[in-house]
C-alpha atoms as a PDB file:
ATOM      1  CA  UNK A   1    -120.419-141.609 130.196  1.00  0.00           C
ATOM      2  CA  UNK A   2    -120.458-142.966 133.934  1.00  0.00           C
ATOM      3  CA  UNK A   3    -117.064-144.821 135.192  1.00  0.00           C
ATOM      4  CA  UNK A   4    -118.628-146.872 137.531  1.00  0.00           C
ATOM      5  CA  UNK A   5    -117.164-150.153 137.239  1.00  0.00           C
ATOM      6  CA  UNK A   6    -115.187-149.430 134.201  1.00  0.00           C
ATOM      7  CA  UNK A   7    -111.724-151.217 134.317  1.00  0.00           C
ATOM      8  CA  UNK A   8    -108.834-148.854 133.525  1.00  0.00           C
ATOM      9  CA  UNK A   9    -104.978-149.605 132.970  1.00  0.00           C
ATOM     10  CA  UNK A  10    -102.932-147.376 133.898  1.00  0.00           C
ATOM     11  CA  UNK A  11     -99.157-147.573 132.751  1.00  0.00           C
ATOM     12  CA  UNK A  12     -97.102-145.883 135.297  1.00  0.00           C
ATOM     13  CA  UNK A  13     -99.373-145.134 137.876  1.00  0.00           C
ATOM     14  CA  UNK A  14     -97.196-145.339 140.622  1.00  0.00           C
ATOM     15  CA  UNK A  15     -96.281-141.305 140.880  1.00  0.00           C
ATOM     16  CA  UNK A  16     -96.875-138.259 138.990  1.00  0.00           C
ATOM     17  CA  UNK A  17     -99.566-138.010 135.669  1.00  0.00           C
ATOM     18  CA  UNK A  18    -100.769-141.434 135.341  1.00  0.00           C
ATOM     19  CA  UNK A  19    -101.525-141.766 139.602  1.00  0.00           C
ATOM     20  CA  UNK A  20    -103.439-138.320 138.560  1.00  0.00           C
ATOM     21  CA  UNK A  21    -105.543-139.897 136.069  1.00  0.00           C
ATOM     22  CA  UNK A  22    -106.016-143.116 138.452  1.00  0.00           C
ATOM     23  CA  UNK A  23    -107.215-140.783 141.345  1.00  0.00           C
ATOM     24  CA  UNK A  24    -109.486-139.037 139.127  1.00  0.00           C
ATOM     25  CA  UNK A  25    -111.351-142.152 137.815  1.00  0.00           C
ATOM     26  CA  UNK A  26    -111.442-144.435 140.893  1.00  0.00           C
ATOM     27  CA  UNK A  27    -113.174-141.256 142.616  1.00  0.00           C
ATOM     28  CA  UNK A  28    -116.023-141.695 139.614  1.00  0.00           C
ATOM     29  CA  UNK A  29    -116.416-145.613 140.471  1.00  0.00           C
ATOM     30  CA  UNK A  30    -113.468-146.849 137.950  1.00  0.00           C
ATOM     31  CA  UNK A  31    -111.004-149.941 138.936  1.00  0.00           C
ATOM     32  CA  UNK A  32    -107.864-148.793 138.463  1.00  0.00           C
ATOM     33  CA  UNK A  33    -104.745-151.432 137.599  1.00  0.00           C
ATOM     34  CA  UNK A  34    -101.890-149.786 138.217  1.00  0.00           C
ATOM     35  CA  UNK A  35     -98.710-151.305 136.254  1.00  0.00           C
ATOM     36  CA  UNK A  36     -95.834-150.152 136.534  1.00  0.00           C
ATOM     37  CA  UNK A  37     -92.332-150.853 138.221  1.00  0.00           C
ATOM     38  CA  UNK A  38     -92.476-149.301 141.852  1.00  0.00           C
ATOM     39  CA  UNK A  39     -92.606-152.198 144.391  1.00  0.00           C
ATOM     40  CA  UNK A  40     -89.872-150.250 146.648  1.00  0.00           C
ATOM     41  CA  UNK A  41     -90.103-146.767 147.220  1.00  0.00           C
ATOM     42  CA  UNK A  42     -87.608-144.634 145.412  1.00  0.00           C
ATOM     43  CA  UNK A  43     -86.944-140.944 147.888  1.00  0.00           C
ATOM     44  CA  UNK A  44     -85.843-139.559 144.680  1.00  0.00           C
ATOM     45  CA  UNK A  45     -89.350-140.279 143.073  1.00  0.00           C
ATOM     46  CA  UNK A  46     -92.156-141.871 145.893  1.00  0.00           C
ATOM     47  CA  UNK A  47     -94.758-143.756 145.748  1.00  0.00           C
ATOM     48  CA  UNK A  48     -95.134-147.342 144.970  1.00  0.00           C
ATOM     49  CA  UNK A  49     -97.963-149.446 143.480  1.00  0.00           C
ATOM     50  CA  UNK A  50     -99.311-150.660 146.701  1.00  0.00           C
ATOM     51  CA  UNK A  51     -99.578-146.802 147.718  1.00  0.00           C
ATOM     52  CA  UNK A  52    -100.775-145.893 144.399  1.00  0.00           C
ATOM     53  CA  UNK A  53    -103.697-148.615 144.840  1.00  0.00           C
ATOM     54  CA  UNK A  54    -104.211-147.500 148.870  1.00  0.00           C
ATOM     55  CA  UNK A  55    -104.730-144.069 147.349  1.00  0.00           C
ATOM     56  CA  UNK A  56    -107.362-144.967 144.667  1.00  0.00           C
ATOM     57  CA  UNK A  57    -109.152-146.956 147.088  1.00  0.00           C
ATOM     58  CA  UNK A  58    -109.618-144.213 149.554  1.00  0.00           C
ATOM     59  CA  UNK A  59    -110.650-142.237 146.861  1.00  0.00           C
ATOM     60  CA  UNK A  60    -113.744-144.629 145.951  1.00  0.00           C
ATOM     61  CA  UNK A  61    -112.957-146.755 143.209  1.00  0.00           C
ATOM     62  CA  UNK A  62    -111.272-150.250 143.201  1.00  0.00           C
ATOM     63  CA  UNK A  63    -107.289-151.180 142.583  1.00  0.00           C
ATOM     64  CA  UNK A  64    -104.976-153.505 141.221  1.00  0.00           C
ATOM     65  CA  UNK A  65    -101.300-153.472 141.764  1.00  0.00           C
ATOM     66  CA  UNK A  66     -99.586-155.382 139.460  1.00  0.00           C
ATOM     67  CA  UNK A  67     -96.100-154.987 139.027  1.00  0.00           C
ATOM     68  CA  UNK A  68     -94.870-154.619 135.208  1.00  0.00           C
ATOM     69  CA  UNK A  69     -92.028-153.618 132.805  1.00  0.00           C
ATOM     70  CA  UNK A  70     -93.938-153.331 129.655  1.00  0.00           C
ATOM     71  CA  UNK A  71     -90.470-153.564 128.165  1.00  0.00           C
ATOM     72  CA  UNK A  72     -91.439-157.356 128.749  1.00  0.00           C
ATOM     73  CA  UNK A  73     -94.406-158.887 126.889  1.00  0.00           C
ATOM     74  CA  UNK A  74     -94.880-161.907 129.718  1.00  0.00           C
ATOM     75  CA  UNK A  75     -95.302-159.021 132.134  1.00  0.00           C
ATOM     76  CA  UNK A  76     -97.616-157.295 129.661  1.00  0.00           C
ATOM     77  CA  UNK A  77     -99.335-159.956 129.454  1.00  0.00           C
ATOM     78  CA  UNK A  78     -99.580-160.534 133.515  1.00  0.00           C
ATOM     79  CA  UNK A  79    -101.094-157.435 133.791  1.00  0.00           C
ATOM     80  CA  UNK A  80    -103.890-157.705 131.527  1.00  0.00           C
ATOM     81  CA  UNK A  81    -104.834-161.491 133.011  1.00  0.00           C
ATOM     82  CA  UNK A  82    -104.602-160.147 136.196  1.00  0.00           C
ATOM     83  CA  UNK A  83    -107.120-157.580 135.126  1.00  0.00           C
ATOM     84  CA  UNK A  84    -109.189-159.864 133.536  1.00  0.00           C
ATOM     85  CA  UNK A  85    -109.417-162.477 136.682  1.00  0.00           C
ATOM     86  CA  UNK A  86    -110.310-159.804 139.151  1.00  0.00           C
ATOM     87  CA  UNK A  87    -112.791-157.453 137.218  1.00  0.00           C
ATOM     88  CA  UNK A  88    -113.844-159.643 133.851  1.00  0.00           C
ATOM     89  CA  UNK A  89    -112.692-156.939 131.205  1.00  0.00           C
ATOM     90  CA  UNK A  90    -110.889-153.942 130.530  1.00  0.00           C
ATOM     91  CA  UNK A  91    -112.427-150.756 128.841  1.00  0.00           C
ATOM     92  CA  UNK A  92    -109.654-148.210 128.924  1.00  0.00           C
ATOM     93  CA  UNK A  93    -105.865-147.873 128.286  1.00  0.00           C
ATOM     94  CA  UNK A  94    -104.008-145.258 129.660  1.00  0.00           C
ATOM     95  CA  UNK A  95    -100.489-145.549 127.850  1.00  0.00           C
ATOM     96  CA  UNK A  96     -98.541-142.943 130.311  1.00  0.00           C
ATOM     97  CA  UNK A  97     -95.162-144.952 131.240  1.00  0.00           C
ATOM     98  CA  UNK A  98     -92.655-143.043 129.396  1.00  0.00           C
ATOM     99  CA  UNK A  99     -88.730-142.210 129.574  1.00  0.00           C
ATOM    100  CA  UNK A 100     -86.785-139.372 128.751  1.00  0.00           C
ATOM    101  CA  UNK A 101     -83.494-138.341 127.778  1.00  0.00           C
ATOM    102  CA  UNK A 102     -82.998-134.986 126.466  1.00  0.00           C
ATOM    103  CA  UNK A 103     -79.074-135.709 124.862  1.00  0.00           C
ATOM    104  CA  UNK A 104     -78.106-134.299 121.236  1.00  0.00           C
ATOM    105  CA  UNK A 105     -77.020-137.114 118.874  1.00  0.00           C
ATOM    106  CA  UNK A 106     -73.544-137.653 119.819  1.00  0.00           C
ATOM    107  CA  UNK A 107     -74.368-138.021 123.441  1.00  0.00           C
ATOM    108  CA  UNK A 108     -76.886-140.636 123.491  1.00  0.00           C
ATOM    109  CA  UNK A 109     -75.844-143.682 124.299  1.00  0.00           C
ATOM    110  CA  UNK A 110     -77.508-146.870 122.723  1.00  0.00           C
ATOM    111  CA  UNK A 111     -79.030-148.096 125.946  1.00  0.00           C
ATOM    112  CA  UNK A 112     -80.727-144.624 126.566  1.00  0.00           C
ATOM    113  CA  UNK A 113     -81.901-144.766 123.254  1.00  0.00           C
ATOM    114  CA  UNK A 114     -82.825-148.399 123.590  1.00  0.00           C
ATOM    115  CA  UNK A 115     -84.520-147.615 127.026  1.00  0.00           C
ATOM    116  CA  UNK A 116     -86.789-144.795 125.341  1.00  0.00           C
ATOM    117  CA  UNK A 117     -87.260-146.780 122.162  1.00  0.00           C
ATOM    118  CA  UNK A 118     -88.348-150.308 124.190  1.00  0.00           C
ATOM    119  CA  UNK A 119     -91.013-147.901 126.736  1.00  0.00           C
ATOM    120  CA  UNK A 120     -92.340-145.282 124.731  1.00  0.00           C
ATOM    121  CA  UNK A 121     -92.717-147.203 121.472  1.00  0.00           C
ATOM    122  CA  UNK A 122     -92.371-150.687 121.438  1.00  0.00           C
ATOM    123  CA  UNK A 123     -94.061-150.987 125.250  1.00  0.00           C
ATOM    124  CA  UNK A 124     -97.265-148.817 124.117  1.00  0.00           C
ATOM    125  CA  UNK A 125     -97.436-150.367 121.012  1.00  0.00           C
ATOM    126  CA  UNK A 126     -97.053-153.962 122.645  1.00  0.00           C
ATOM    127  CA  UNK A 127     -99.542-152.794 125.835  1.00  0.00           C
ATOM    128  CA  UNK A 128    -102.036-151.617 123.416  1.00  0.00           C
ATOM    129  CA  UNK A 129    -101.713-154.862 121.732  1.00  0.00           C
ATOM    130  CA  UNK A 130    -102.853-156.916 124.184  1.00  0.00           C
ATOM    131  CA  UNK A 131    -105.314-154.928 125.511  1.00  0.00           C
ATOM    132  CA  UNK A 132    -107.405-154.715 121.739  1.00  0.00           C
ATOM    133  CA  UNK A 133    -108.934-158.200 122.176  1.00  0.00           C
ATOM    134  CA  UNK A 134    -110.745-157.562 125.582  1.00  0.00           C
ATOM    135  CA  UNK A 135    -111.480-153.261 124.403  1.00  0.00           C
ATOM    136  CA  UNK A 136    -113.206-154.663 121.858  1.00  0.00           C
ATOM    137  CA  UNK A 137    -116.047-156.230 124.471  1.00  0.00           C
ATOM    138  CA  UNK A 138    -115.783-153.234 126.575  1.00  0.00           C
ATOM    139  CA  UNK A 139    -117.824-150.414 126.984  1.00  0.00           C
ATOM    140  CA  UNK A 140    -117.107-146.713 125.356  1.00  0.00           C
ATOM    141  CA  UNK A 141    -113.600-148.463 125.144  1.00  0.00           C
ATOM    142  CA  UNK A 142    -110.710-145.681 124.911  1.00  0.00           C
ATOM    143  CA  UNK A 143    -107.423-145.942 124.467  1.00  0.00           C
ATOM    144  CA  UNK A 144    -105.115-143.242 125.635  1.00  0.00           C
ATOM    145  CA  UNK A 145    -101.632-142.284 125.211  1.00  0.00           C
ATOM    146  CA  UNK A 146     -99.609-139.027 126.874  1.00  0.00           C
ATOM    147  CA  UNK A 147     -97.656-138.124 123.827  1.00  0.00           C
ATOM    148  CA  UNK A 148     -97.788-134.817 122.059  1.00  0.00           C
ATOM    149  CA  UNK A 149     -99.060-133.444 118.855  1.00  0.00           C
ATOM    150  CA  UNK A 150     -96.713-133.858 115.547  1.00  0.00           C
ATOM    151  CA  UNK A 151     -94.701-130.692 115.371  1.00  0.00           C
ATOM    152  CA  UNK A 152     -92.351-130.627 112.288  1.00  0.00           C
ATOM    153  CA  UNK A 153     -90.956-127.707 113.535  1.00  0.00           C
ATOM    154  CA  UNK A 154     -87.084-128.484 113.485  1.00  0.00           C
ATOM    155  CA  UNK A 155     -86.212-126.888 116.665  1.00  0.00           C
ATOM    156  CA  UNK A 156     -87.922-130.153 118.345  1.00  0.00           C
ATOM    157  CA  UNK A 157     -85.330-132.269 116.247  1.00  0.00           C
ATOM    158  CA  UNK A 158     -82.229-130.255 116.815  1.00  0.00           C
ATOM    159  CA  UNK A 159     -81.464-131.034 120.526  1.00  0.00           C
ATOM    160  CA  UNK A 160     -82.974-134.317 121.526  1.00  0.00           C
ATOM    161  CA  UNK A 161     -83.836-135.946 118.336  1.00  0.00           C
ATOM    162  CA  UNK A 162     -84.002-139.435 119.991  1.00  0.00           C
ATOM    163  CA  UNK A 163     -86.640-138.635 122.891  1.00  0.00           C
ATOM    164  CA  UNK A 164     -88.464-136.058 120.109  1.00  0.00           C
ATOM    165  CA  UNK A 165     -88.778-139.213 117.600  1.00  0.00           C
ATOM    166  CA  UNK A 166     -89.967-141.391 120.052  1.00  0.00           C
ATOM    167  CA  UNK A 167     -92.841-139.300 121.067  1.00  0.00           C
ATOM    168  CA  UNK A 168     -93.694-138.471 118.076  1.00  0.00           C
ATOM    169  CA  UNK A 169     -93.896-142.427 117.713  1.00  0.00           C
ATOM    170  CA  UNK A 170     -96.501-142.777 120.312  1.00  0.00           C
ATOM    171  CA  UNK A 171     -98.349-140.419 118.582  1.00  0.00           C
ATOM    172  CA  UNK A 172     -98.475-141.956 115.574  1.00  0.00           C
ATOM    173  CA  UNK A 173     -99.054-145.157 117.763  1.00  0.00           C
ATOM    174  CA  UNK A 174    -102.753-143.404 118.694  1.00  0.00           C
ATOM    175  CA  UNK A 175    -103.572-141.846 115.130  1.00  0.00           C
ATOM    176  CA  UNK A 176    -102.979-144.997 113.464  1.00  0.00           C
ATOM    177  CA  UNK A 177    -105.197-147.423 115.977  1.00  0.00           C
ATOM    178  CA  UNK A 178    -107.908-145.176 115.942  1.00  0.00           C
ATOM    179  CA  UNK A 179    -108.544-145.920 112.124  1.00  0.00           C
ATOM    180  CA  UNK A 180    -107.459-149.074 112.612  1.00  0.00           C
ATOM    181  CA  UNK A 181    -110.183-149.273 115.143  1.00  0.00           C
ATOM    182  CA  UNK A 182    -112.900-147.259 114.169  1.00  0.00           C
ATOM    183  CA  UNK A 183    -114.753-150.215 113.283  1.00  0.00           C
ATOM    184  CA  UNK A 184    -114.828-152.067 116.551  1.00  0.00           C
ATOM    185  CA  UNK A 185    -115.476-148.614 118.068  1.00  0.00           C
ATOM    186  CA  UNK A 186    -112.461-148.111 120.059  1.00  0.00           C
ATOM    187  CA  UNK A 187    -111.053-144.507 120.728  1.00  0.00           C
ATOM    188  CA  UNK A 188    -107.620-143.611 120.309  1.00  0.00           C
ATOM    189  CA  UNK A 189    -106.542-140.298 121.255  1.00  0.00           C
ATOM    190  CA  UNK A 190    -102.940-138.724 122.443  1.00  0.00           C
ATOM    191  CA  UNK A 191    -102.959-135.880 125.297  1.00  0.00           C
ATOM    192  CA  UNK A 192    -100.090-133.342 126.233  1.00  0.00           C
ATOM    193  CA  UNK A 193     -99.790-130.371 128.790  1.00  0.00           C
ATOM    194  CA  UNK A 194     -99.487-126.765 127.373  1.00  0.00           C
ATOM    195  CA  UNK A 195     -97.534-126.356 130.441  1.00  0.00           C
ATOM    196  CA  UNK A 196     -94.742-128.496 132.224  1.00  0.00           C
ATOM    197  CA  UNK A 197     -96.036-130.648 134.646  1.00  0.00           C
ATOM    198  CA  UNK A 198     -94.973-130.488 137.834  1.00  0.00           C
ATOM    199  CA  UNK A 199     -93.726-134.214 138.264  1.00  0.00           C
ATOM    200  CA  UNK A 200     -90.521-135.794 139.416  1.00  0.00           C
ATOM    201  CA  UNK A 201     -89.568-136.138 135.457  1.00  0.00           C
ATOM    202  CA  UNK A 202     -89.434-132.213 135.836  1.00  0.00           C
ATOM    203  CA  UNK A 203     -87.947-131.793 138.965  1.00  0.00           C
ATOM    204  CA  UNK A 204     -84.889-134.552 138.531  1.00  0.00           C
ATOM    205  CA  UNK A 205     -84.503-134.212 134.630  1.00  0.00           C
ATOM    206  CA  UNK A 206     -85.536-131.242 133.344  1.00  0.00           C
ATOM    207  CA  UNK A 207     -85.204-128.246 135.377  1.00  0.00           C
ATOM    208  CA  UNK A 208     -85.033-128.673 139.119  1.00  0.00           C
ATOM    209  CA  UNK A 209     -87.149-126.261 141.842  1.00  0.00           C
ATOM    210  CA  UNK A 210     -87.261-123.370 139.381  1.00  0.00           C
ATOM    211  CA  UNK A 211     -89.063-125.061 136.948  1.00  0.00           C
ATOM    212  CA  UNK A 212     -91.515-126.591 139.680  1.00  0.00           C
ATOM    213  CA  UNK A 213     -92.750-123.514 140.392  1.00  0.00           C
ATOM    214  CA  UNK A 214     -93.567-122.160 136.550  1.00  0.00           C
ATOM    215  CA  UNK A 215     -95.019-125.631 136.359  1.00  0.00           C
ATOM    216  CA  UNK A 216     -98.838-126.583 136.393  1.00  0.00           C
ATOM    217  CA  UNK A 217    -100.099-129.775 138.790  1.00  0.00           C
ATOM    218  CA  UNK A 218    -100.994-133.020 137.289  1.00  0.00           C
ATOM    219  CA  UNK A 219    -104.717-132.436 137.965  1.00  0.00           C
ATOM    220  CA  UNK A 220    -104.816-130.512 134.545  1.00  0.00           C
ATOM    221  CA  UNK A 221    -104.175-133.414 132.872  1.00  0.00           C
ATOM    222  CA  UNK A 222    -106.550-135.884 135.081  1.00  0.00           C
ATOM    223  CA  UNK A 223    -108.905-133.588 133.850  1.00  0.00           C
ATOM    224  CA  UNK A 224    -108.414-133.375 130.342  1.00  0.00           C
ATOM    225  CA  UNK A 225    -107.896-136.990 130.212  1.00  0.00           C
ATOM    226  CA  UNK A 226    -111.687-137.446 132.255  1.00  0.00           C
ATOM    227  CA  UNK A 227    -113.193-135.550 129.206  1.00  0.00           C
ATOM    228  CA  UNK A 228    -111.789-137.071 126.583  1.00  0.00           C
ATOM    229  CA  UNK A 229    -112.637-140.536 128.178  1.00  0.00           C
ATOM    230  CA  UNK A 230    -116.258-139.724 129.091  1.00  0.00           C
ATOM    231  CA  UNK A 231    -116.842-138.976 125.284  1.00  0.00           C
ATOM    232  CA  UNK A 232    -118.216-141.306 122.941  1.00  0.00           C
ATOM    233  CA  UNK A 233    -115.731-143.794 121.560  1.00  0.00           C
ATOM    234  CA  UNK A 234    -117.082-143.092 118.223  1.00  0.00           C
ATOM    235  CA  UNK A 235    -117.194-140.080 118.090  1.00  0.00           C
ATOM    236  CA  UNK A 236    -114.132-138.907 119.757  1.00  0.00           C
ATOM    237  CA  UNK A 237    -111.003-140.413 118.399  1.00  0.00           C
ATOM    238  CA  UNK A 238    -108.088-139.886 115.966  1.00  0.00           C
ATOM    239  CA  UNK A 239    -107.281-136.310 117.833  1.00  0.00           C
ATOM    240  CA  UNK A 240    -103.940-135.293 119.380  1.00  0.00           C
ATOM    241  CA  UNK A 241    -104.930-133.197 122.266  1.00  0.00           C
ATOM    242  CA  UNK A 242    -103.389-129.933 124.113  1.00  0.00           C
ATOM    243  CA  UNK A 243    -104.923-130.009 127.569  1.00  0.00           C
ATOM    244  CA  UNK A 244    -105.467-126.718 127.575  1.00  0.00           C
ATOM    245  CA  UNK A 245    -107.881-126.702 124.434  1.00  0.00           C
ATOM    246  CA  UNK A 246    -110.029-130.041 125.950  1.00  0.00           C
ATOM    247  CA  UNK A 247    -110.642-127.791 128.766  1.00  0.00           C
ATOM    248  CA  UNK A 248    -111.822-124.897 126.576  1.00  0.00           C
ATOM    249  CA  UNK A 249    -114.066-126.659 124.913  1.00  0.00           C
ATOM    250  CA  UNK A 250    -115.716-127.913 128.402  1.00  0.00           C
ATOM    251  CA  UNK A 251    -115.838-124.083 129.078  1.00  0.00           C
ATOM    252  CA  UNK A 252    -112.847-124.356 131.762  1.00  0.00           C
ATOM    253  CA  UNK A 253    -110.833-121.223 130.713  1.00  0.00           C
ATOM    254  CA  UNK A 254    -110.014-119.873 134.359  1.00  0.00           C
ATOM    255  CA  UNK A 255    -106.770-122.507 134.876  1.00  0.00           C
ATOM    256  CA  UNK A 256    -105.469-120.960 137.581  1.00  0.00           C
ATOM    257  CA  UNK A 257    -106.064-123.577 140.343  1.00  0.00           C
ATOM    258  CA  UNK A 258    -103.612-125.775 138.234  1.00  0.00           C
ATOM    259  CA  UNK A 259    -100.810-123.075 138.965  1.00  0.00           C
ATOM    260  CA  UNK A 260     -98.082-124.504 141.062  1.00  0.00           C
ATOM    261  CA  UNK A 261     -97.815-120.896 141.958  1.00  0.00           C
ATOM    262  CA  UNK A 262    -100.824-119.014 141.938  1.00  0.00           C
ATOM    263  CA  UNK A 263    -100.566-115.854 139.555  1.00  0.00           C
ATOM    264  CA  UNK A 264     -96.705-116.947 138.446  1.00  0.00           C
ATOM    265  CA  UNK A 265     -95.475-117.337 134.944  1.00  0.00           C
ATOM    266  CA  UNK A 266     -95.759-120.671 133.129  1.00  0.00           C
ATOM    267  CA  UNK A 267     -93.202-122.768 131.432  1.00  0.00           C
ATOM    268  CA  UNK A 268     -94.418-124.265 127.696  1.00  0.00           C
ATOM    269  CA  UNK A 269     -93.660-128.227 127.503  1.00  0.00           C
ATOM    270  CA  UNK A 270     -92.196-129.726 124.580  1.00  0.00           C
ATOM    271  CA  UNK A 271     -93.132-129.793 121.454  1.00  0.00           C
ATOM    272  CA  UNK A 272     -96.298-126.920 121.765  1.00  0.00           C
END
């Protein structure tokens, strides 16, 4: 399925993953809207929206910066008229803004729990949403969420139960629209990394420089996510993908190119 033309949005495209995916589809002909926060840049983090969109011009496609909390439905709602005005329709949603907070119980505060709870769940669920009425008059219309597959396993409850159940929510978010879908022939589908990513998430939050370096680059999941979006929306939906595996089945098994260092060992994200 060509992207040329194609309208994507893109929740936190401003750094890391979701500018990954944007790159990746504005260099196949997509226009990319890029909403998220980032209107200043952060050292800590880098990158803003207006970068973001400089980027996925130069790389041949067309962008939108719009700046949005999807903890707010009027800014939900901005984005998607804004993408309607300037390219008549959307056709994908990528559903990558997420926040973490890996605290036991007893140490996590409401508004950390709030702040996960209000992105991960409520703003996918909400951005999704209002996106369904315009997918549904789009072409090999996807929907897309970075969220991992449902692992019961306890030992993903034990330390962070907050950040694992809200996850687990966008998940669940992706399995249940693509049946509730199916008949408009819409895809929903969740991706995750076998591997950390190596992202500022990782770098600030998780495990600093050491981590980095056992880390893959976001291009493994650009990738993955350009395969599952090029497939058939009704044919391809209702899955929680590993990157790893979508690459197998393209016949990509030599991943060492994603390596943040060539040959190194890897760290296994969350929840695989």
């Amino acid at each position: 399925m060509s992207f040329q033309n194609k309208t994507v949005i893109i929740t936190g495209a401003s750094r890391g993953i979701g500018k990954a995916i944007g790159l990746k589809l504005a260099a196949e002909g997509a226009n990319i809207v890029i909403a998220s926060k980032s209107v200043e840049e952060n050292p800590k983090l880098g990158g803003t929206i207006f970068s973001a969109a400089a980027e996925m011009e130069a790389a041949g496609g067309q962008a939108l910066a719009v700046q949005c909390d999807i903890r707010f439905e009027d800014q939900i709602q901005n984005v998607v008229d804004k993408a309607l005005e300037k390219f008549g329709g959307i056709d994908i949603l990528v559903n990558n803004a997420s926040a973490i907070n890996l605290s036991p119980t007893e140490q996590t505060e409401p508004k950390r729990f709030d702040l996960m709870y209000d992105i991960n769940v409520r703003g996918t669920f909400m951005m999704s949403r209002a996106c369904i009425p315009h997918l549904k008059k789009g072409t090999n219309a996807h929907i897309l969420n970075l969220s991992p597959p449902i692992n019961m396993d306890m030992k993903w409850f034990s330390k962070h139960l907050a950040y694992t159940m809200s996850k687990y929510n966008m998940s669940m978010i992706a399995l249940g629209l693509a049946a509730e879908l199916k008949k408009y022939h819409i895809a929903a589908n969740a991706l995750w990394p076998k591997t950390t990513i190596a992202t500022a998430a990782v770098n600030n939050l998780l495990g600093g420089e050491a981590l980095m370096k056992m880390s893959r680059t976001v291009d493994i999941i650009a990738d993955a996510a350009y395969y599952i979006l090029s497939k058939p929306s009704t044919q391809c939906t209702g899955n929680t993908f590993i990157d790893e595996e979508v690459l197998a089945n393209e016949g990509i098994t030599d991943l060492s190119a994603y390596a943040v260092t060539p040959g190194g060992p890897l760290f296994n994200d969350l929840f695989v």
